[in-house]
N, C-alpha and C. Protein backbone atom coordinates (compact mmCIF):
# COMPACT_ATOMS: atom_id res chain seq x y z
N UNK A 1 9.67 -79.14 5.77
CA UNK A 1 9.03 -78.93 4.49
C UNK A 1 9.97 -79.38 3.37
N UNK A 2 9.21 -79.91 2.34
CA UNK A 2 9.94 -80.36 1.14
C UNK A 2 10.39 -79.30 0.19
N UNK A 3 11.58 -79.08 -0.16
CA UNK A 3 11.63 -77.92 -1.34
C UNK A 3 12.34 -78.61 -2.36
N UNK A 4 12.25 -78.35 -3.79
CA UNK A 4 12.18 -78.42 -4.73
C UNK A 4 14.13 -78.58 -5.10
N UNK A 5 14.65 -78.75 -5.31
CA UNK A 5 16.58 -78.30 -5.27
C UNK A 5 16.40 -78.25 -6.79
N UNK A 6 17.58 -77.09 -7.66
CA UNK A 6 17.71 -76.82 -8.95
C UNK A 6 19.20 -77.03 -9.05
N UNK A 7 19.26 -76.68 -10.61
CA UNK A 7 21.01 -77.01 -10.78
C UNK A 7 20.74 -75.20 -11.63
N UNK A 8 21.84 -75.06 -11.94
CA UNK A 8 22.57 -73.82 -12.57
C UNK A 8 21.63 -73.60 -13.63
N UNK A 9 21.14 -74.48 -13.71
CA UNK A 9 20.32 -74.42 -15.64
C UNK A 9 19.19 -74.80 -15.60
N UNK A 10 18.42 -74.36 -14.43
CA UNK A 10 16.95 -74.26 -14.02
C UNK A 10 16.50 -75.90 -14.16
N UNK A 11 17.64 -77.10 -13.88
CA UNK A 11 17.26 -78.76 -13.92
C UNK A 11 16.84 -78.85 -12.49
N UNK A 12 16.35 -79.77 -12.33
CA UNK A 12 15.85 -80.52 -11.61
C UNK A 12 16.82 -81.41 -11.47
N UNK A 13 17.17 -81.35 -9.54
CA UNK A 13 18.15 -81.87 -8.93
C UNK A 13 17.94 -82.35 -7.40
N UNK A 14 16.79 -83.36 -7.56
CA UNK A 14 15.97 -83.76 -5.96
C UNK A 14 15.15 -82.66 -5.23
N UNK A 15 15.19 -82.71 -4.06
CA UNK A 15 14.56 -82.34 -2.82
C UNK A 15 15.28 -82.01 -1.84
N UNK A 16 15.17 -81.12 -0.64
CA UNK A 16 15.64 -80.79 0.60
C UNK A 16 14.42 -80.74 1.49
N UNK A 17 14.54 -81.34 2.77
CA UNK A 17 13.67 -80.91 3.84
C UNK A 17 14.34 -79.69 4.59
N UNK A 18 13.91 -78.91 4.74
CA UNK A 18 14.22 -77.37 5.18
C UNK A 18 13.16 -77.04 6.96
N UNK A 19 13.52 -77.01 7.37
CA UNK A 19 13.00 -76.80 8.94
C UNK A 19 11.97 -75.77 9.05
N UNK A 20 11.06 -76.54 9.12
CA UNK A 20 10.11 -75.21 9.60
C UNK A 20 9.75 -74.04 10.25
N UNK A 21 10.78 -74.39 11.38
CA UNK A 21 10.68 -72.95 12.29
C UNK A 21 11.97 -72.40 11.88
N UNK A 22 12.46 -72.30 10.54
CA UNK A 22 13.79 -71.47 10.10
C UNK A 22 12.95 -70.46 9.16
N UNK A 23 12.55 -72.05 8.24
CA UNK A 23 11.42 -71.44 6.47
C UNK A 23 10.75 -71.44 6.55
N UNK A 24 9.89 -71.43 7.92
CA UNK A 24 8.02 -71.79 7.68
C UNK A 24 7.55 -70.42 8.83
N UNK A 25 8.19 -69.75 9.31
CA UNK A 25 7.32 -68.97 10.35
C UNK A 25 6.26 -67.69 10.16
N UNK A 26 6.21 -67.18 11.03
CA UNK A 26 5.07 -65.86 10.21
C UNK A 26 6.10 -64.73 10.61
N UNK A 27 6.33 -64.17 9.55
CA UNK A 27 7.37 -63.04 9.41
C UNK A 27 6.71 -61.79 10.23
N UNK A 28 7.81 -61.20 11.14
CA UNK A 28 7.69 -60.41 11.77
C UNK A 28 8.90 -59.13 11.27
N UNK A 29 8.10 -58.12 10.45
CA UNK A 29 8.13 -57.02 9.58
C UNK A 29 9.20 -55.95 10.69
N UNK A 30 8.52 -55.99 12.19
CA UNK A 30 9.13 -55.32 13.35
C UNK A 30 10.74 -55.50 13.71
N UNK A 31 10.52 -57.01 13.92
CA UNK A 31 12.05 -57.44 14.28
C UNK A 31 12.78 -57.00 13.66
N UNK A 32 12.65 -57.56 11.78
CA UNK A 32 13.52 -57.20 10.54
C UNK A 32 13.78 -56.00 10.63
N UNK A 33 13.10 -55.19 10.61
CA UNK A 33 13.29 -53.46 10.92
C UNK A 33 14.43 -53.01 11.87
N UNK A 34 14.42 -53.58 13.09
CA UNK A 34 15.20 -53.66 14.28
C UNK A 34 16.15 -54.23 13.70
N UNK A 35 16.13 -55.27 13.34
CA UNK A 35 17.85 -55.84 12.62
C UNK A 35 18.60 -55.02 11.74
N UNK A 36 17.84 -54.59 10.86
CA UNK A 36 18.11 -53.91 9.82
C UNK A 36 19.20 -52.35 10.31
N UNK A 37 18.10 -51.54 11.09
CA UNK A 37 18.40 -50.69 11.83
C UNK A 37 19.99 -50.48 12.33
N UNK A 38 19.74 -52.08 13.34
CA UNK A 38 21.25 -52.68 14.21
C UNK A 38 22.05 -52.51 13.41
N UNK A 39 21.86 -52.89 11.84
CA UNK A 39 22.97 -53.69 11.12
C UNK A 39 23.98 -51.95 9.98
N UNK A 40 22.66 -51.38 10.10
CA UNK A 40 23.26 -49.99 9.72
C UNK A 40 24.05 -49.25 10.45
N UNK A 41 23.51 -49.02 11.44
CA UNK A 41 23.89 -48.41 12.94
C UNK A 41 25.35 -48.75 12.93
N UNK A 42 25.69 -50.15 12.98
CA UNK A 42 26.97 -50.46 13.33
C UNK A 42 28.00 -50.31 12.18
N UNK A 43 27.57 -49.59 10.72
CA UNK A 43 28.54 -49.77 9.69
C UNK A 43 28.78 -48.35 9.45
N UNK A 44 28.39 -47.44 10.59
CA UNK A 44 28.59 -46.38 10.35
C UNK A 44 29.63 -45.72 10.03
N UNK A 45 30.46 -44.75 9.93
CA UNK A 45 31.96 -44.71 10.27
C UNK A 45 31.62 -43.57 11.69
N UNK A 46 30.92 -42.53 11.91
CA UNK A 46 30.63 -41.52 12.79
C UNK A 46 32.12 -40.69 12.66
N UNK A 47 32.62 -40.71 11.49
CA UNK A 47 34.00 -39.41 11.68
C UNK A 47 33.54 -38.40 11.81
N UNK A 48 32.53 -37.72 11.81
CA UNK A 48 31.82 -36.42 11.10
C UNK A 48 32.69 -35.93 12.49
N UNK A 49 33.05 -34.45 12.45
CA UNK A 49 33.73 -33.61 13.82
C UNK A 49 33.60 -32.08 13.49
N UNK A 50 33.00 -31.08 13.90
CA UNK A 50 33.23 -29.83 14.21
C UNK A 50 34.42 -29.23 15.34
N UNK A 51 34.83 -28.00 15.37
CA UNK A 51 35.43 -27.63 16.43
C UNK A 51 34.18 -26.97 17.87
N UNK A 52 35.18 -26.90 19.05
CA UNK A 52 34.35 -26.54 19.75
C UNK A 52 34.71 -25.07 20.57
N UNK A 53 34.66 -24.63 21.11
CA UNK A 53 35.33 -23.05 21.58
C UNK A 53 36.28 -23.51 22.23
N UNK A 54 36.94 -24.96 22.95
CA UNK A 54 38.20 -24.97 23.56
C UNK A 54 39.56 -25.25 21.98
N UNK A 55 38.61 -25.83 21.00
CA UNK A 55 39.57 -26.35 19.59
C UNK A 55 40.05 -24.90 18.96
N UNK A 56 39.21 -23.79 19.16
CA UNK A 56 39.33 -22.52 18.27
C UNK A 56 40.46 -21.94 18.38
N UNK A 57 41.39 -21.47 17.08
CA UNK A 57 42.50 -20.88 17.76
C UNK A 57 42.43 -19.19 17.03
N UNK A 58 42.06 -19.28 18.42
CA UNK A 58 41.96 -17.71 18.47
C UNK A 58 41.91 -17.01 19.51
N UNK A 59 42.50 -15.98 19.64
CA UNK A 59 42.88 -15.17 21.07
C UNK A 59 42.04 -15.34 22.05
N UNK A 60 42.67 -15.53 23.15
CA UNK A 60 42.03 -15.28 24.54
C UNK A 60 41.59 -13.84 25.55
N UNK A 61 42.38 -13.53 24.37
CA UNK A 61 42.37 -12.27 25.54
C UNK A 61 40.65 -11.20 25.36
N UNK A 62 40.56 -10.32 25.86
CA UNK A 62 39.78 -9.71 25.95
C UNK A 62 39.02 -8.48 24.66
N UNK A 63 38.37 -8.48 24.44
CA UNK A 63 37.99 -8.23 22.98
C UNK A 63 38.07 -6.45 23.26
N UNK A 64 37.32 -6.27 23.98
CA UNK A 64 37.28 -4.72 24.15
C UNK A 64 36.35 -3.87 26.09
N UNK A 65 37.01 -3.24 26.70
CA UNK A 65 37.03 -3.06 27.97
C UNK A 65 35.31 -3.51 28.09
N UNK A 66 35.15 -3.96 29.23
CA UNK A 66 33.89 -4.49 30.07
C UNK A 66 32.51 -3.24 30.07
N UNK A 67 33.14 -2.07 30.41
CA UNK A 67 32.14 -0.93 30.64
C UNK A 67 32.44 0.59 29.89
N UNK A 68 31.45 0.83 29.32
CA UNK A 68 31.67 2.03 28.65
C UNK A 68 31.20 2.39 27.53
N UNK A 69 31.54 1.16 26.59
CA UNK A 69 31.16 1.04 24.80
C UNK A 69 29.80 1.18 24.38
N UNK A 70 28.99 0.59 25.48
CA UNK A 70 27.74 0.86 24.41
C UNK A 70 27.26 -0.99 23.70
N UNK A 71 28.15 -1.73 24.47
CA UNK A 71 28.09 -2.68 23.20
C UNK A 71 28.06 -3.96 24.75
N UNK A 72 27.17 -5.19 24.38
CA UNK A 72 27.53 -6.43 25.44
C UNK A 72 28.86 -6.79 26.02
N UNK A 73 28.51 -7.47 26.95
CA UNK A 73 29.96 -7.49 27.36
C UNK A 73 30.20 -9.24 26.31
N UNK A 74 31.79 -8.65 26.52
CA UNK A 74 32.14 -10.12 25.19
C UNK A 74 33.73 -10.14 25.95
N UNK A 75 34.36 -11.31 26.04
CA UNK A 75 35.35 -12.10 26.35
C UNK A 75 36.29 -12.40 25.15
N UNK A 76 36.07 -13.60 25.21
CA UNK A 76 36.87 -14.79 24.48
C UNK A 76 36.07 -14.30 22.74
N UNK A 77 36.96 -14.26 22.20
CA UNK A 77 36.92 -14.08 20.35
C UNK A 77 36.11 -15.52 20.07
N UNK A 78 36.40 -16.51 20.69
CA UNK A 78 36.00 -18.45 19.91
C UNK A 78 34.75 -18.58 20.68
N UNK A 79 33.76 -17.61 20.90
CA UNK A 79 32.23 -18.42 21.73
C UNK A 79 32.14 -18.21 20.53
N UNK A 80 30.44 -18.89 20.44
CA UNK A 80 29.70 -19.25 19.14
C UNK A 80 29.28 -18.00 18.45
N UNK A 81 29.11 -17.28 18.87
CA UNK A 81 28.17 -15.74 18.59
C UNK A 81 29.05 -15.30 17.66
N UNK A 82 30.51 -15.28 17.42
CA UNK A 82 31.07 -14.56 16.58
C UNK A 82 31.30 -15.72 15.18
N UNK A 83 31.77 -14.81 13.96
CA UNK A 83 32.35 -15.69 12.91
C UNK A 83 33.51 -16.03 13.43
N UNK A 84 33.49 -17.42 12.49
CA UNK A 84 34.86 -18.28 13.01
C UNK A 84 35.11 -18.98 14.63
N UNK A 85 33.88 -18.48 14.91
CA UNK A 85 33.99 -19.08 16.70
C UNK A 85 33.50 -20.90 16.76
N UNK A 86 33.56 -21.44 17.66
CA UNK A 86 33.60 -22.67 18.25
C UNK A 86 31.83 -23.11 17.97
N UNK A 87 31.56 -24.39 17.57
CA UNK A 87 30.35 -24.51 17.29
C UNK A 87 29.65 -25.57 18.65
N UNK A 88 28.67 -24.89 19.02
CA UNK A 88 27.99 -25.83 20.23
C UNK A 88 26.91 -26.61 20.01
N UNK A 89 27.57 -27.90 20.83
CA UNK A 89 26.84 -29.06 20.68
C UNK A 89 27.01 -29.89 18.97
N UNK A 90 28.40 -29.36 18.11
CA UNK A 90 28.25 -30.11 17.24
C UNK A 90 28.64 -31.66 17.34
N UNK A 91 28.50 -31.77 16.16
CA UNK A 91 29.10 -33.76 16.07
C UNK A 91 30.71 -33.76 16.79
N UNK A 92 30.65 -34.78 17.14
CA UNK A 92 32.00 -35.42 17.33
C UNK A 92 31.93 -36.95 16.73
N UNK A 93 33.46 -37.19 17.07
CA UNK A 93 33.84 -38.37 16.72
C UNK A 93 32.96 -39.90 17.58
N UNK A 94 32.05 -40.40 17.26
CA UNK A 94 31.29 -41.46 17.75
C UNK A 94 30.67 -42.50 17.10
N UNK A 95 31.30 -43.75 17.64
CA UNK A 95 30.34 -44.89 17.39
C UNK A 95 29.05 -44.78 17.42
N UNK A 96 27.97 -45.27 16.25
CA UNK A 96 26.75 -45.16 16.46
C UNK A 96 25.92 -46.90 16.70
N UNK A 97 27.20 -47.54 16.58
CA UNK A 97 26.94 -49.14 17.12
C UNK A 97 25.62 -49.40 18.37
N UNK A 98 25.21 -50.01 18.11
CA UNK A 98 24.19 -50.46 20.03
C UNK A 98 23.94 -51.74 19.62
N UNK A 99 23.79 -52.81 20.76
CA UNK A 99 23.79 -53.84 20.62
C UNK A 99 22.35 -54.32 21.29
N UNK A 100 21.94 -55.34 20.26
CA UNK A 100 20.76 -56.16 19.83
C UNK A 100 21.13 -57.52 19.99
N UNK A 101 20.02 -58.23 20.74
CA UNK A 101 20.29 -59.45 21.56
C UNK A 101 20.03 -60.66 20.43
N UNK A 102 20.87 -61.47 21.08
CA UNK A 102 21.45 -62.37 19.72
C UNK A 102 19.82 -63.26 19.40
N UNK A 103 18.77 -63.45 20.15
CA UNK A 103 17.59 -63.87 19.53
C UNK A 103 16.69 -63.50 19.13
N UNK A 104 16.97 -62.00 19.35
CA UNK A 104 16.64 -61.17 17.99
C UNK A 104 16.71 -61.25 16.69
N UNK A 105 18.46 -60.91 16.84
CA UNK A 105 18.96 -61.17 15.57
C UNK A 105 18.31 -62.52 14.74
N UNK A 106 18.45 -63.40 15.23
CA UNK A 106 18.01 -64.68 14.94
C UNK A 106 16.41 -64.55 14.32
N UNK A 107 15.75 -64.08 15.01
CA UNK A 107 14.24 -64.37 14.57
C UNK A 107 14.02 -63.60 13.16
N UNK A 108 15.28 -62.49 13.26
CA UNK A 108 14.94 -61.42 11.80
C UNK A 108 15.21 -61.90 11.03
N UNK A 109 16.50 -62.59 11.07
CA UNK A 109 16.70 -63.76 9.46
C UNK A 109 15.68 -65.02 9.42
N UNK A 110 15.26 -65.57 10.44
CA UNK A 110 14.43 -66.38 10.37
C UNK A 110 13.03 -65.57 9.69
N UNK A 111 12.97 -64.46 9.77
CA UNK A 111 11.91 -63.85 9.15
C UNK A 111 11.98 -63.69 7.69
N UNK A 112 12.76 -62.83 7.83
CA UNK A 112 13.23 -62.69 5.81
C UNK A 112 13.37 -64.08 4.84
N UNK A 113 13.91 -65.07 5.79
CA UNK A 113 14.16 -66.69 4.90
C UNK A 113 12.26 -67.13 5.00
N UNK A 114 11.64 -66.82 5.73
CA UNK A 114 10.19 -67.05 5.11
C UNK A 114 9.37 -66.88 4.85
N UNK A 115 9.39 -65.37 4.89
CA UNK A 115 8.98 -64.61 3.77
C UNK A 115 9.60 -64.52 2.40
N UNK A 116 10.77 -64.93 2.49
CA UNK A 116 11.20 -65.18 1.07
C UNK A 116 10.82 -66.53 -0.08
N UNK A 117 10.21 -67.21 1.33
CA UNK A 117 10.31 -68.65 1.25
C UNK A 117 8.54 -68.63 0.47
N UNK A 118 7.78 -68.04 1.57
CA UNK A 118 6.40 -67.76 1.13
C UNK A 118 5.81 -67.00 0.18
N UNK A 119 6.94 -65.90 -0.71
CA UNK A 119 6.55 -65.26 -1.68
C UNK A 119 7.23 -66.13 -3.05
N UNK A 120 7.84 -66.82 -2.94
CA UNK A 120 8.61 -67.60 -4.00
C UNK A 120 9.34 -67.12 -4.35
N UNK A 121 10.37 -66.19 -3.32
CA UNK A 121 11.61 -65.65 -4.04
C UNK A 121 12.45 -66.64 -3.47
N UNK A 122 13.03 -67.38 -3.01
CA UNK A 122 13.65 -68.56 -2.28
C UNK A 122 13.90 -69.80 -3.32
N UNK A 123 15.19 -69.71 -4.05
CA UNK A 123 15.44 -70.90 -4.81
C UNK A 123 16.72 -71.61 -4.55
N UNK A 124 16.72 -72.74 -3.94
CA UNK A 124 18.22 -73.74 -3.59
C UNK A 124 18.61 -74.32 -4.73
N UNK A 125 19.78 -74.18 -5.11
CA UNK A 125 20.94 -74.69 -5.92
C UNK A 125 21.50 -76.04 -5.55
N UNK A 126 21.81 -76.73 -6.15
CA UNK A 126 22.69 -78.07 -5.93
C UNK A 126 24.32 -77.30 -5.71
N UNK A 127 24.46 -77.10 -6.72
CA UNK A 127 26.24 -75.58 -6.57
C UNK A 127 25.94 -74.61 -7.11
N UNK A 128 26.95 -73.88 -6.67
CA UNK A 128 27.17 -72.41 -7.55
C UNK A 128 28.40 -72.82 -8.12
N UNK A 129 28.49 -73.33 -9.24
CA UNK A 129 29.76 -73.06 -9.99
C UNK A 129 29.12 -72.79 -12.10
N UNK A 130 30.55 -72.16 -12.10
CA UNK A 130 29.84 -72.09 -13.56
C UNK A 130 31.07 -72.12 -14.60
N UNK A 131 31.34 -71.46 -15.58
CA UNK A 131 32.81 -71.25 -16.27
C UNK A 131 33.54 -70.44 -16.12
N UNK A 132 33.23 -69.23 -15.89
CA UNK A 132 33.59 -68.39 -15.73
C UNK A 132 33.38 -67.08 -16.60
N UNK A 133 32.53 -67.13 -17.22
CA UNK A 133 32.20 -66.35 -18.23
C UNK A 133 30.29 -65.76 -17.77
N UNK A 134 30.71 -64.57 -17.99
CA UNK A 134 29.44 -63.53 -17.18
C UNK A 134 28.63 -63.81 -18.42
N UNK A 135 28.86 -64.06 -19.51
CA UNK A 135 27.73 -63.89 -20.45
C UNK A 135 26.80 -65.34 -20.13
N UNK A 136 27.79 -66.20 -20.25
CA UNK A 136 26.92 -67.58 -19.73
C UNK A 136 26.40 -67.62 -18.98
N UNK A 137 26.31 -66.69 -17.56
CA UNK A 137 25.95 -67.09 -15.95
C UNK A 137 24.57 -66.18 -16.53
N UNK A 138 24.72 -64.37 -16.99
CA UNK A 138 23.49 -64.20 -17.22
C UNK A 138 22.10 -65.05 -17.90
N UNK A 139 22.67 -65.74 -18.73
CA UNK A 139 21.34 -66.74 -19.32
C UNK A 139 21.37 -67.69 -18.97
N UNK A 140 22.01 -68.38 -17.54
CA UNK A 140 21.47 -69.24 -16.71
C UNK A 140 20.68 -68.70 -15.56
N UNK A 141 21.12 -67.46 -15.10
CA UNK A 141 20.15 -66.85 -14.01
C UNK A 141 18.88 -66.44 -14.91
N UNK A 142 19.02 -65.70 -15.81
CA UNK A 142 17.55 -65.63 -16.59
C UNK A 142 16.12 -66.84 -16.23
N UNK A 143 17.35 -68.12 -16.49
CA UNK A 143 16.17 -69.04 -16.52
C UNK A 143 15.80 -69.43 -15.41
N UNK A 144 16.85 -69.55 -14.78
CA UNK A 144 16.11 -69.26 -12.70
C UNK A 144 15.42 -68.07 -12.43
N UNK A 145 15.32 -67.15 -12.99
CA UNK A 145 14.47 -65.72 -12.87
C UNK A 145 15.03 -65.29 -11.52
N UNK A 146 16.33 -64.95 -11.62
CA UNK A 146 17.15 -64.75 -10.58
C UNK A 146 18.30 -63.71 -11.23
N UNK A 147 17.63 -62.76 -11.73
CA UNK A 147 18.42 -61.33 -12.09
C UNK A 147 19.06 -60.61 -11.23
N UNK A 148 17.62 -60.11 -10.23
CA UNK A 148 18.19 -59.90 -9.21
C UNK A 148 18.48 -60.70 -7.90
N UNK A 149 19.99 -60.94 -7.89
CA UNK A 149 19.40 -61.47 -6.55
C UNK A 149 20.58 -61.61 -5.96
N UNK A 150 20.08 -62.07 -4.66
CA UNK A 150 21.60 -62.34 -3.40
C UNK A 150 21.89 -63.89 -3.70
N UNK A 151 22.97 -63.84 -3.56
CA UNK A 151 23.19 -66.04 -4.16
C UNK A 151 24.54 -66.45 -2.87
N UNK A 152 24.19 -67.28 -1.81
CA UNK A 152 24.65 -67.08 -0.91
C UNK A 152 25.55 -69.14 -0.89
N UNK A 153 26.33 -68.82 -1.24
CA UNK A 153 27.31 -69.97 -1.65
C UNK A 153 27.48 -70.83 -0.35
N UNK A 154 28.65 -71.86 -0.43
CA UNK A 154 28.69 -73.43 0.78
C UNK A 154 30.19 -71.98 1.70
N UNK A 155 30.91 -72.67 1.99
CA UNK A 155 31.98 -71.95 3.25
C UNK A 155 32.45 -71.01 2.17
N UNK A 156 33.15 -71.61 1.17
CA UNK A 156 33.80 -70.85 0.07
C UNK A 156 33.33 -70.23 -1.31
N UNK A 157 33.60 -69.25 -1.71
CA UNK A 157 32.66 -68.98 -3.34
C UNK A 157 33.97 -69.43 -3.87
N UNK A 158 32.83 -69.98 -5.16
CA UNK A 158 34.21 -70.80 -6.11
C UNK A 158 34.47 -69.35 -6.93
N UNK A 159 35.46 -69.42 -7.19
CA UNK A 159 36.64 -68.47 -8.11
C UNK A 159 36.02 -68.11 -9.44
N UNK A 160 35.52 -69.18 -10.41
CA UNK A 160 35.26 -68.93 -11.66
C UNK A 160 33.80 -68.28 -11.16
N UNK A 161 32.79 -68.36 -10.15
CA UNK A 161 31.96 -68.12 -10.03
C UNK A 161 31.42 -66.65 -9.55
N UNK A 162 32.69 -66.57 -8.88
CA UNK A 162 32.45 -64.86 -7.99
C UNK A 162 32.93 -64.16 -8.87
N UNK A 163 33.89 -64.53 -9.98
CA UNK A 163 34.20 -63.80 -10.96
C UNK A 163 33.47 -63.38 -11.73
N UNK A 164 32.46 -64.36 -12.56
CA UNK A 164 31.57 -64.46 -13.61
C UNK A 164 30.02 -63.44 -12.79
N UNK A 165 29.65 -63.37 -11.98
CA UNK A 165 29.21 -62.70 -10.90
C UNK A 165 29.16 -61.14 -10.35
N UNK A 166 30.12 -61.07 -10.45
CA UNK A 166 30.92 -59.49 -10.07
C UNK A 166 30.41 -58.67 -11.21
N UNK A 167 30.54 -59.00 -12.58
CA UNK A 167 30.44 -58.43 -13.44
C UNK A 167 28.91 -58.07 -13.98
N UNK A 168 28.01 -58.84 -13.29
CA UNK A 168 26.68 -58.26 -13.30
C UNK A 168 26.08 -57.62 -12.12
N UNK A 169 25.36 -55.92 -11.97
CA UNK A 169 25.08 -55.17 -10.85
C UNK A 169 24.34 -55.49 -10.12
N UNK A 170 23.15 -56.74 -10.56
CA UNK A 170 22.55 -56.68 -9.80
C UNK A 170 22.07 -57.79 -9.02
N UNK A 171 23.58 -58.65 -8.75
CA UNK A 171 23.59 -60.03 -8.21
C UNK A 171 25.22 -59.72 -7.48
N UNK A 172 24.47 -60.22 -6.11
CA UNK A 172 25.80 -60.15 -5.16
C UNK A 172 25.88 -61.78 -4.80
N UNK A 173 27.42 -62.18 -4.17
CA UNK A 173 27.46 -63.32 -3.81
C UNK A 173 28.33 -63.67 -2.66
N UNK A 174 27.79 -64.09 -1.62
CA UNK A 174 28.22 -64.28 -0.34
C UNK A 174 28.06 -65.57 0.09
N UNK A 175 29.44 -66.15 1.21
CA UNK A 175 29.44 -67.26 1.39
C UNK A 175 28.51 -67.57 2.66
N UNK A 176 28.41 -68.39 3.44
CA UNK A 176 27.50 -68.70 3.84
C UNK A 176 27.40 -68.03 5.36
N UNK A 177 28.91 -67.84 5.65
CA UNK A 177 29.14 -67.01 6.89
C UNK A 177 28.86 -65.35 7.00
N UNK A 178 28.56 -65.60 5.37
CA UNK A 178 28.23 -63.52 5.66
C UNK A 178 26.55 -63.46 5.54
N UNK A 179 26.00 -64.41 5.33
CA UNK A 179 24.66 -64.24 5.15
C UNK A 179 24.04 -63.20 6.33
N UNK A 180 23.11 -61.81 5.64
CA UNK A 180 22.66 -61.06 6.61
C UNK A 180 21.15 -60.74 6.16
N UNK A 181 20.55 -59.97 7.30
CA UNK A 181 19.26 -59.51 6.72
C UNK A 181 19.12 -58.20 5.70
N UNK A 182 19.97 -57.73 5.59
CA UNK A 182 20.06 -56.36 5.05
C UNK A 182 19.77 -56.66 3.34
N UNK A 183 21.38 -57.49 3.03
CA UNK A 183 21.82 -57.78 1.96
C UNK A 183 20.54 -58.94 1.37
N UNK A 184 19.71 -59.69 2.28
CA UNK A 184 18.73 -60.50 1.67
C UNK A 184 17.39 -59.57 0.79
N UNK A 185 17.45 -58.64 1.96
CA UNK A 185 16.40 -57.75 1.68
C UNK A 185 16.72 -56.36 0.36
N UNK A 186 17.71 -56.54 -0.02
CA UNK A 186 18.25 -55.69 -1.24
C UNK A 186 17.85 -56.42 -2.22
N UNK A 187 17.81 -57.76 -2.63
CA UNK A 187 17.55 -58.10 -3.86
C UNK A 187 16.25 -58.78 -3.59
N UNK A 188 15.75 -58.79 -5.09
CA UNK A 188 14.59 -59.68 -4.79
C UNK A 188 14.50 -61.00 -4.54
N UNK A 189 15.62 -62.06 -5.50
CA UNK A 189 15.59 -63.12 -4.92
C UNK A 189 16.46 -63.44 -4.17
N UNK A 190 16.57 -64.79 -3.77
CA UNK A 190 17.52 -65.29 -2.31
C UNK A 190 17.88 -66.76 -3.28
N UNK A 191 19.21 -66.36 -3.21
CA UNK A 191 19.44 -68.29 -4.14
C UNK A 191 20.56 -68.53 -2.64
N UNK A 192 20.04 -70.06 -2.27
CA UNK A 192 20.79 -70.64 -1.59
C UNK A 192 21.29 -71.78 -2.13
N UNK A 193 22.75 -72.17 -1.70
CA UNK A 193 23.33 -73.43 -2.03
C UNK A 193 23.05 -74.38 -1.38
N UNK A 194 23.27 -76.05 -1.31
CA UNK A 194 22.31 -76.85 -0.60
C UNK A 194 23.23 -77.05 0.91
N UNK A 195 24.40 -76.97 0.32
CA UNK A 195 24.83 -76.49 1.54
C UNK A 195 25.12 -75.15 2.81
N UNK A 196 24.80 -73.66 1.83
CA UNK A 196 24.13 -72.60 2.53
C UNK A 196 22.88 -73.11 3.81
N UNK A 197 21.92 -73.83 2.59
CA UNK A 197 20.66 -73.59 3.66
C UNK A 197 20.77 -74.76 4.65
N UNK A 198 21.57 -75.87 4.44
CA UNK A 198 21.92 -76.42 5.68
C UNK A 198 22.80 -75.98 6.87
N UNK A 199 23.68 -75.09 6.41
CA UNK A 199 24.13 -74.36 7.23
C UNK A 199 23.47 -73.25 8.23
N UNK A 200 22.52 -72.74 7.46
CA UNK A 200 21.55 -71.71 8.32
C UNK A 200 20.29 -72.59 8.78
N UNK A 201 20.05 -73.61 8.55
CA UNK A 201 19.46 -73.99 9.35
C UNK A 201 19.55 -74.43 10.55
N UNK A 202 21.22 -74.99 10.59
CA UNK A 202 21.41 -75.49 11.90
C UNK A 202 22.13 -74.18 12.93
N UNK A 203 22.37 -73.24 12.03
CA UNK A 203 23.02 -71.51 12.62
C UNK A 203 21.76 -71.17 13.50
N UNK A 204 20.55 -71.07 12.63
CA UNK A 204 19.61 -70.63 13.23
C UNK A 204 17.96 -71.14 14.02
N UNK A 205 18.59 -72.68 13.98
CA UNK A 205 17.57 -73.44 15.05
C UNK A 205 16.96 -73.25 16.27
């Protein structure tokens, strides 16, 4: 498919043919979900930890004689039943990572790039470079109608650019190796560089 290529200042800067089974497919809402899922799952930290009745430090010995009192029989001070005792079945320390098969992964970004592609949030850049000054970059994204959005640069983000960038909340910028489904799906638009989307096209053929 033919797409349209822009420059920084909403010009007109040729054409790209873009692959159809990357930008043209019928988005599957399921997969993305599943990716999405994967992609949380694995950024978890899982520190969360309770103690358990062997962590409790508190006497072992015998609380009060077996027969006589009037009262259950009771042991160990750290089972759960008492205050301050050992908590069962809480969290521990665990990875919540699971792994999702790599043509999976694949079909979910292939999903989000066309559905992004098919709603007209999908705009390719000739570069991302600019001066370095955030006031200028906002009223060039204005005119791309690219406020919000993910802007996913060639191997490297240029310097004056990630700078000028940073300073507005609601535009992130990633090079072409971090491109994910998560971060596409946070903003509304998707700006690719002309060398981004040649790169994911041949990533994800």
């Amino acid at each position: 498919m033919k797409v349209d290529v822009k420059t920084i200042d909403n010009g007109a800067s040729g054409k790209i043919d873009l692959a159809e089974s990357v930008f043209g497919i019928e988005p599957r809402s399921d997969i993305v979900a599943r990716v999405v899922k994967w992609q949380l799952a694995k950024r978890r930290a899982g520190t969360h930890k309770v103690k358990g009745r062997s962590e409790i430090a508190r006497t072992g010995a015998k609380l009060f004689r077996q027969k006589g009192t009037g009262r259950a029989r009771a042991g160990s001070a750290s089972v759960s039943q008492y205050r301050g005792g050992g908590v069962v079945h809480g969290p521990v320390v665990r990875s919540y990572a699971h792994s999702l098969q790599k043509k999976v992964r694949n079909l979910g970004m292939r999903s989000v790039l066309s559905a992004k592609m098919a709603s007209g949030s999908l705009i390719i850049l000739d570069e991302m470079k600019c001066s370095g000054k955030t006031s200028e970059l906002r009223v060039q994204l204005a005119k791309l109608g690219a406020e919000n959005a993910l802007m996913i640069t060639g191997e490297h983000v240029d310097e004056s650019f990630g700078r000028a960038a940073s300073n507005l909340p609601f535009v992130d910028v990633l090079p072409q190796q971090g491109a994910n489904v998560y971060d596409m799906l946070r903003r509304d638009v998707l700006v690719l560089s002309r060398d981004a989307a040649a790169y994911l096209e041949e990533r994800l053929k």
